[in-house]
N, C-alpha and C. Protein backbone atom coordinates (compact mmCIF):
# COMPACT_ATOMS: atom_id res chain seq x y z
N UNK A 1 127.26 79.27 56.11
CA UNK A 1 127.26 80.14 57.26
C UNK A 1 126.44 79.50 58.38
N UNK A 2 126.62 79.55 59.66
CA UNK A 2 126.32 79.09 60.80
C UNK A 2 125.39 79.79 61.69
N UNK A 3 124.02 79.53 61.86
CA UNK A 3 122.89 80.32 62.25
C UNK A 3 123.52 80.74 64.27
N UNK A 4 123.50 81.43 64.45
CA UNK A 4 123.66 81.85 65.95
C UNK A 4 122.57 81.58 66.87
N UNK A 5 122.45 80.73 67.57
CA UNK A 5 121.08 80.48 68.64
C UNK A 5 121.54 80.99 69.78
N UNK A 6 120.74 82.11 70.50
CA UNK A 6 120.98 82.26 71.73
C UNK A 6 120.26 81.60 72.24
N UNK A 7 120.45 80.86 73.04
CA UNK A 7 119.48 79.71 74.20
C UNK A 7 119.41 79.64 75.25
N UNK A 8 118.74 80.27 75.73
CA UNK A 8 118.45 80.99 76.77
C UNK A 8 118.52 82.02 77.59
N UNK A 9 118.65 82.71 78.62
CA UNK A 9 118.82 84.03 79.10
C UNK A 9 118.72 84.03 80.73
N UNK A 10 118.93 85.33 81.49
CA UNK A 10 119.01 85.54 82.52
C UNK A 10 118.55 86.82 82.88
N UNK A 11 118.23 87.06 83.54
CA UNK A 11 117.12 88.40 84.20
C UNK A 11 118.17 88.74 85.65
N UNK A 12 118.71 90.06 85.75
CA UNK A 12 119.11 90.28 87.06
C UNK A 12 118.19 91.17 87.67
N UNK A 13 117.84 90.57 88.88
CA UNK A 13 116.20 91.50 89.86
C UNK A 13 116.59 92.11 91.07
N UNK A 14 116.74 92.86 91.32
CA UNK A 14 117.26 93.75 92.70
C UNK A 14 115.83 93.71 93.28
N UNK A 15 116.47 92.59 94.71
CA UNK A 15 115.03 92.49 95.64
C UNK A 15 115.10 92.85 96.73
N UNK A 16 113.70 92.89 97.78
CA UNK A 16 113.94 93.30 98.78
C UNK A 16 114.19 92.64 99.95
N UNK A 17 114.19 90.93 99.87
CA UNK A 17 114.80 90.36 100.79
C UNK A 17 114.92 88.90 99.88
N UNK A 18 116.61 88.12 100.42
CA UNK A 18 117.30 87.42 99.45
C UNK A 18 115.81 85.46 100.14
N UNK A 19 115.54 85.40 101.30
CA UNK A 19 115.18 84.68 101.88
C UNK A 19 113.94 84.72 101.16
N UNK A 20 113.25 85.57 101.22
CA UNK A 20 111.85 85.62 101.00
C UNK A 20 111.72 85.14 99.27
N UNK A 21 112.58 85.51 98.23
CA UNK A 21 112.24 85.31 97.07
C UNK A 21 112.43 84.22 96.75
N UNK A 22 113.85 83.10 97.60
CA UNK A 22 114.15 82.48 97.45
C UNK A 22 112.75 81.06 97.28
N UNK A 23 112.21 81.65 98.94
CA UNK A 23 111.08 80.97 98.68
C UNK A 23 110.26 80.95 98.19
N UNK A 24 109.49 81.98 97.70
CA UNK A 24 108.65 82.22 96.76
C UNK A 24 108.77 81.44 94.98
N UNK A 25 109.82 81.46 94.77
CA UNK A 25 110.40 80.74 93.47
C UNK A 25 110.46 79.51 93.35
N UNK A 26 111.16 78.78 94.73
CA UNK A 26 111.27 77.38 95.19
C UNK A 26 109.82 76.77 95.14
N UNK A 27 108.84 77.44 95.72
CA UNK A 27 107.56 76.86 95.55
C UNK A 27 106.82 76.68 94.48
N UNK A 28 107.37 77.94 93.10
CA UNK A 28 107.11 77.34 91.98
C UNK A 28 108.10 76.73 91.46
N UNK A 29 108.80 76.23 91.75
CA UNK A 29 109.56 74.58 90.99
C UNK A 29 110.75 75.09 90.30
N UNK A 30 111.21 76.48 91.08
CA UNK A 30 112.49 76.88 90.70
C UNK A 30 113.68 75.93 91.47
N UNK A 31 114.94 75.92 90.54
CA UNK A 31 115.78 75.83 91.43
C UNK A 31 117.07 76.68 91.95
N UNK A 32 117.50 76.48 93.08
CA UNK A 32 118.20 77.43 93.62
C UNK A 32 119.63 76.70 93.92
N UNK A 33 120.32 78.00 93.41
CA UNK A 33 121.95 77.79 94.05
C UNK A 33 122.71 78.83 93.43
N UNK A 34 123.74 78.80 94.41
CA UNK A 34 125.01 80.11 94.78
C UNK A 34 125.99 79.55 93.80
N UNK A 35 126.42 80.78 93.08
CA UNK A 35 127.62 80.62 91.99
C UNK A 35 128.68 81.62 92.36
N UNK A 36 129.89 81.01 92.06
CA UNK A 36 130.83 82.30 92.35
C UNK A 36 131.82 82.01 93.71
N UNK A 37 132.69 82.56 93.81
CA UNK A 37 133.84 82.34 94.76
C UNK A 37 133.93 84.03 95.61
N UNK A 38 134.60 84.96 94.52
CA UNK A 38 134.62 86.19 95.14
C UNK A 38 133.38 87.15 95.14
N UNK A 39 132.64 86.68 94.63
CA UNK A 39 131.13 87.60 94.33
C UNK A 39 130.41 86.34 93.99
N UNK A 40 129.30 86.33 95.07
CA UNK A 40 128.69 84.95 94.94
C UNK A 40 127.19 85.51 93.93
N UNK A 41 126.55 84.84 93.17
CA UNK A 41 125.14 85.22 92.67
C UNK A 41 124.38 83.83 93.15
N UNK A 42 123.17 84.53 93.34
CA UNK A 42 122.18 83.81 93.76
C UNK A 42 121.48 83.70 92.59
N UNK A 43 121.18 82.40 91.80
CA UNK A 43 120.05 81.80 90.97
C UNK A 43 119.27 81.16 91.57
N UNK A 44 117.82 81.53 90.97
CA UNK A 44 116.89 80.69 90.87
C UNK A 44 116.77 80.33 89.36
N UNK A 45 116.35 79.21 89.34
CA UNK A 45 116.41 79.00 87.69
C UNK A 45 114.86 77.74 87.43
N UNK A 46 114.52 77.50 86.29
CA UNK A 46 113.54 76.87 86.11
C UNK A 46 113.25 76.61 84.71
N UNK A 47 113.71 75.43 83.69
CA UNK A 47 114.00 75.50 82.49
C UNK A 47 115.24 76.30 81.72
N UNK A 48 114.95 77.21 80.72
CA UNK A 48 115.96 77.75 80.21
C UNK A 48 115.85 79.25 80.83
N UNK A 49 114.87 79.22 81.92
CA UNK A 49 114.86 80.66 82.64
C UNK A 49 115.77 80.77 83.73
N UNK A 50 116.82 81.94 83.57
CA UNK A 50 117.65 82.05 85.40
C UNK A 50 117.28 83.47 85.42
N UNK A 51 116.81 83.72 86.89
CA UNK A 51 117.24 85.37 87.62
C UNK A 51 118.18 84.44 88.58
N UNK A 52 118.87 85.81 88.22
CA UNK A 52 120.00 86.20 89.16
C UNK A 52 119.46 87.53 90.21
N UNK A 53 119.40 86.92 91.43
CA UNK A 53 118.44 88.09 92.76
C UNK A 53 119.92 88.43 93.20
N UNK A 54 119.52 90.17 93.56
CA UNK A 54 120.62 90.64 93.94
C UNK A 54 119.97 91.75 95.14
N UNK A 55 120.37 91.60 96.55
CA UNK A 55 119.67 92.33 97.45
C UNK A 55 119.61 93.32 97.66
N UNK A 56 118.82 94.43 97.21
CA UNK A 56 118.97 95.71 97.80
C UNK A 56 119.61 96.04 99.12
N UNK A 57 120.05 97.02 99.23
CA UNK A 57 120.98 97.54 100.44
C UNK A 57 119.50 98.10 101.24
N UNK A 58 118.70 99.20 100.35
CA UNK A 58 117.51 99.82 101.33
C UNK A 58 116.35 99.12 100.26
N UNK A 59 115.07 98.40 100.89
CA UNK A 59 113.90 98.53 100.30
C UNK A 59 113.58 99.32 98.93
N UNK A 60 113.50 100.35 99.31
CA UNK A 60 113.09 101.65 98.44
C UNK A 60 113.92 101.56 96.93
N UNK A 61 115.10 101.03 96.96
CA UNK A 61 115.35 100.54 95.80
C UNK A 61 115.33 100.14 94.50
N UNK A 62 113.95 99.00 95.56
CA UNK A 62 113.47 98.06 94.27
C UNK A 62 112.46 98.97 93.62
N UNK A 63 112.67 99.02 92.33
CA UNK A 63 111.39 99.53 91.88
C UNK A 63 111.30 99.17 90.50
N UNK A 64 110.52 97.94 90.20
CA UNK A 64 110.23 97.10 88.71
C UNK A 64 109.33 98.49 88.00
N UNK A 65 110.18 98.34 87.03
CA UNK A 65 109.47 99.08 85.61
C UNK A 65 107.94 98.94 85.50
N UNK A 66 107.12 97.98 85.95
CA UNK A 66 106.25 97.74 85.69
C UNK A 66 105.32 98.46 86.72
N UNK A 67 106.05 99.13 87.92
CA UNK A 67 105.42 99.61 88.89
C UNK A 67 105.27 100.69 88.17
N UNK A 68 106.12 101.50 87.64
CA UNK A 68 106.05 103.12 86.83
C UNK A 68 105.66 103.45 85.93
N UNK A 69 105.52 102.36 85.15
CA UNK A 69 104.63 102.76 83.97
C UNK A 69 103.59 101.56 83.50
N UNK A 70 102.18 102.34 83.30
CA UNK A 70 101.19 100.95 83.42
C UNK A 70 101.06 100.47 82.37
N UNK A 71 101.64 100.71 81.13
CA UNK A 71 101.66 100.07 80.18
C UNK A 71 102.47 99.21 79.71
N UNK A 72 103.78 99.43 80.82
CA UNK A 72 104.61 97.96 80.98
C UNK A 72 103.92 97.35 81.57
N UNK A 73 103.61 96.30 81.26
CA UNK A 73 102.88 94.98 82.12
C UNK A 73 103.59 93.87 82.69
N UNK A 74 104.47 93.89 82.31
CA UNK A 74 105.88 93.38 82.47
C UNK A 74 107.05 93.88 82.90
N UNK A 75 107.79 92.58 83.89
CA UNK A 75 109.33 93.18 83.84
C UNK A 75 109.74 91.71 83.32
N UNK A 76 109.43 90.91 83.18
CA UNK A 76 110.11 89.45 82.96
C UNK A 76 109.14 88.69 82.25
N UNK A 77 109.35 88.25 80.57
CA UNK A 77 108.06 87.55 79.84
C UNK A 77 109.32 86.25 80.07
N UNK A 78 108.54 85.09 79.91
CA UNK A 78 108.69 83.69 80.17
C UNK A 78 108.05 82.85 78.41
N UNK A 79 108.28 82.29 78.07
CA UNK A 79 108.15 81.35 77.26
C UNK A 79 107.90 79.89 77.48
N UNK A 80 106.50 78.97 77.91
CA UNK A 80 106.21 77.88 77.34
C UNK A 80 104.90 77.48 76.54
N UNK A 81 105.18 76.15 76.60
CA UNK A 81 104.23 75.29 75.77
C UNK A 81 102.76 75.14 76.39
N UNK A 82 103.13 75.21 77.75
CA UNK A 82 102.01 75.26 79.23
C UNK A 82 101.26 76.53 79.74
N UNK A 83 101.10 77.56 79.31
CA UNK A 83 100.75 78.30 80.30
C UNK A 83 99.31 78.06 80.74
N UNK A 84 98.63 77.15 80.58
CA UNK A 84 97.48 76.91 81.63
C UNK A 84 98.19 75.84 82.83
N UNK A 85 99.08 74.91 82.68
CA UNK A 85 99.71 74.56 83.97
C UNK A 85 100.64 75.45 84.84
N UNK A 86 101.19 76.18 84.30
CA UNK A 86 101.66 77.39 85.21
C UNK A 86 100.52 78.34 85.90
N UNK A 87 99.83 78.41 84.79
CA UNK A 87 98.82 79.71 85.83
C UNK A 87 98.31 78.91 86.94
N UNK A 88 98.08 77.59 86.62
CA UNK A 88 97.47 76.78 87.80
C UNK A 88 98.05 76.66 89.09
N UNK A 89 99.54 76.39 88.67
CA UNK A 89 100.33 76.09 89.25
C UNK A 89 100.55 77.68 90.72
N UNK A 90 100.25 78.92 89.81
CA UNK A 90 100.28 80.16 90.55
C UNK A 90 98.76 80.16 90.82
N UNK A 91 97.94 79.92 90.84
CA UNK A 91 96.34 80.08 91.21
C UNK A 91 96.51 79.29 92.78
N UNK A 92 96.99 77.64 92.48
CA UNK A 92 96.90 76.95 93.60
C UNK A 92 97.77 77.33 94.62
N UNK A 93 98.78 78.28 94.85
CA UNK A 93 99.41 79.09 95.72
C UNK A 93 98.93 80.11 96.20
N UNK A 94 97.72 80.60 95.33
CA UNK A 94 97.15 82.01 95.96
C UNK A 94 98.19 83.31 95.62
N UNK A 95 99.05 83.28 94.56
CA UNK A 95 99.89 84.57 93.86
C UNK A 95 98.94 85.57 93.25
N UNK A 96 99.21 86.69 93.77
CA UNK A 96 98.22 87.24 92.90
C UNK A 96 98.60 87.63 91.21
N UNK A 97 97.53 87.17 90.66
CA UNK A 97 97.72 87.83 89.23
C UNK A 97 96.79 88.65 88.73
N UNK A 98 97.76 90.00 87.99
CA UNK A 98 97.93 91.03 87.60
C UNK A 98 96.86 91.21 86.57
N UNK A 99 97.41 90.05 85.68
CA UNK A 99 96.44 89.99 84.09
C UNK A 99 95.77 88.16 84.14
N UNK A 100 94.66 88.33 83.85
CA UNK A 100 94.36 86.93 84.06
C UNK A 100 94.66 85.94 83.02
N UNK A 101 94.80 84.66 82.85
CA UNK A 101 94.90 84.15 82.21
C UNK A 101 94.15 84.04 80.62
N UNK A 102 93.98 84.59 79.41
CA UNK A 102 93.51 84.27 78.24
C UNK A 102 94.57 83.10 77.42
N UNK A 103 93.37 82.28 77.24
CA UNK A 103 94.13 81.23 76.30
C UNK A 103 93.14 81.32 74.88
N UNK A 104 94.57 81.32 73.71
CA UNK A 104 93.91 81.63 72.46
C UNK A 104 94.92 80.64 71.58
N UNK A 105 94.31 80.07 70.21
CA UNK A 105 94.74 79.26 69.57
C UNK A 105 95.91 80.04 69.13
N UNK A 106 96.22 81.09 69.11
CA UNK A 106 97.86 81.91 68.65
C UNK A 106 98.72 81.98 69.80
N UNK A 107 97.93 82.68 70.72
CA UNK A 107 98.82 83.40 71.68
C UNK A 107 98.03 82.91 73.26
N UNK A 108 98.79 82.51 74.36
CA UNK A 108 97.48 82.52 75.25
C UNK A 108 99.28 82.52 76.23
N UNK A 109 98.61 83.95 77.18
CA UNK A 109 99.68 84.38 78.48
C UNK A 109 98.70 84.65 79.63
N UNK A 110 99.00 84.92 80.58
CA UNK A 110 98.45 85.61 81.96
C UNK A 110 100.04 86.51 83.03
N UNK A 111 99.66 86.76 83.77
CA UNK A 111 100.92 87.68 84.46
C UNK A 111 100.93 87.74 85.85
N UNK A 112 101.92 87.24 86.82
CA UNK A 112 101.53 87.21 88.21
C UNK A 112 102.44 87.95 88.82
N UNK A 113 102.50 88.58 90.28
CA UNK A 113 103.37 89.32 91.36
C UNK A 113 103.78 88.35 91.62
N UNK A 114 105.40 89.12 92.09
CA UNK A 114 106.22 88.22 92.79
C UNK A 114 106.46 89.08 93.97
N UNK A 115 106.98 88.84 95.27
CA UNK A 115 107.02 89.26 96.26
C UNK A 115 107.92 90.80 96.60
N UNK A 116 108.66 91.23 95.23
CA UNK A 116 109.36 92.36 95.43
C UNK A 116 108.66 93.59 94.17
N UNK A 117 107.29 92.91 93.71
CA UNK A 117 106.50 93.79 93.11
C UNK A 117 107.09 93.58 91.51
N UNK A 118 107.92 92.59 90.87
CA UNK A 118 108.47 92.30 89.53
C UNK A 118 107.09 91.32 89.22
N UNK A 119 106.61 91.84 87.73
CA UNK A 119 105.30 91.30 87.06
C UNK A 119 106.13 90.11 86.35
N UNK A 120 105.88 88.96 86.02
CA UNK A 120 106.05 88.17 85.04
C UNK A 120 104.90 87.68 84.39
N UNK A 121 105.26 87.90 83.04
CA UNK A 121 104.09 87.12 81.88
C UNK A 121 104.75 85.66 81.67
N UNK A 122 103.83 84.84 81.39
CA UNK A 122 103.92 83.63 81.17
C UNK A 122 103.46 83.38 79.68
N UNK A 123 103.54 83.13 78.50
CA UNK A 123 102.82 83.32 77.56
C UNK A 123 103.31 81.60 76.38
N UNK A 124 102.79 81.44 75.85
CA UNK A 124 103.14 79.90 74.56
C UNK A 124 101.84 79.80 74.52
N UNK A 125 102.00 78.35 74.28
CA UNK A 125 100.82 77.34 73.99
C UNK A 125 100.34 76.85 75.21
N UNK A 126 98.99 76.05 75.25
CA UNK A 126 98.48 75.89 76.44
C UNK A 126 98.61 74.21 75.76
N UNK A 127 98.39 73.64 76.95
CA UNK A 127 98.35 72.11 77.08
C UNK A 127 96.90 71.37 77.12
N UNK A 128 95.69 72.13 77.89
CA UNK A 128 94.66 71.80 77.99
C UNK A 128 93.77 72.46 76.16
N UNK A 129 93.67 71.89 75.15
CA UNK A 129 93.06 72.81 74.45
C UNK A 129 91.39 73.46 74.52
N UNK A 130 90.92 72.22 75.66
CA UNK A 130 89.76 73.36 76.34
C UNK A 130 88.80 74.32 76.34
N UNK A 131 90.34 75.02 77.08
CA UNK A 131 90.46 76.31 77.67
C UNK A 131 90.65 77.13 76.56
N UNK A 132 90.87 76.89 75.42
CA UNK A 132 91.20 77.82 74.42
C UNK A 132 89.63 78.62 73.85
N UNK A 133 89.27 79.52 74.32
CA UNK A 133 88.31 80.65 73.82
C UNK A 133 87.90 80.84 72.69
């Protein structure tokens, strides 16, 4: 019998402006491009991670899960090997984050805003062992 790997995934984010996220993503080392002929989607993508941004018609719209209930801390967890070069990577931009970075020999995540109020956790292994607490 033949094990099933899903490998990878996609997040669709209803934002509040298609320009603004674009850049925001691009600066962390996403990449971007338009798919589609009759209904175009906008990816940003970055490893085995894609959102697909889809523009709200009114602002008021958007509203990440994570805004409504505080015990979602999350709308989007991420998976690497790095998360002390990512948090860095969001520190040296000035993003604000939500949950700060803990790095632990099991588990070590942190969580930053993105410009339409969607939380992402970053969570794996860290690269610096350091930093590990």
């Amino acid at each position: 019998m033949t094990d099933i790997i899903i490998d990878g995934s996609s997040f669709v984010l209803l934002i509040k402006s298609l320009e603004q996220t674009v850049q925001f993503y691009s600066e962390l080392g996403f990449n971007y491009e338009v798919i589609g002929d009759k209904v175009l989607h906008h990816h940003v993508s970055r490893g085995k991670l894609t959102l697909i941004l889809v523009e709200a018609k009114q602002e008021d719209e958007v509203n990440p899960i994570s805004s409504r209930y505080e015990e979602q801390y999350f709308d989007v967890y991420c998976y690497t090997n790095a998360v002390d070069l990512i948090a860095q990577e969001v520190m040296d931009r000035n993003i604000t984050i939500t949950r700060d970075p803990n790095y632990t020999n099991h588990w070590s995540e942190f969580t930053f805003r993105d410009p339409n109020g969607y939380q992402i956790t970053v969570g794996g292994g860290v690269v610096n062992k350091e930093l590990i607490s």
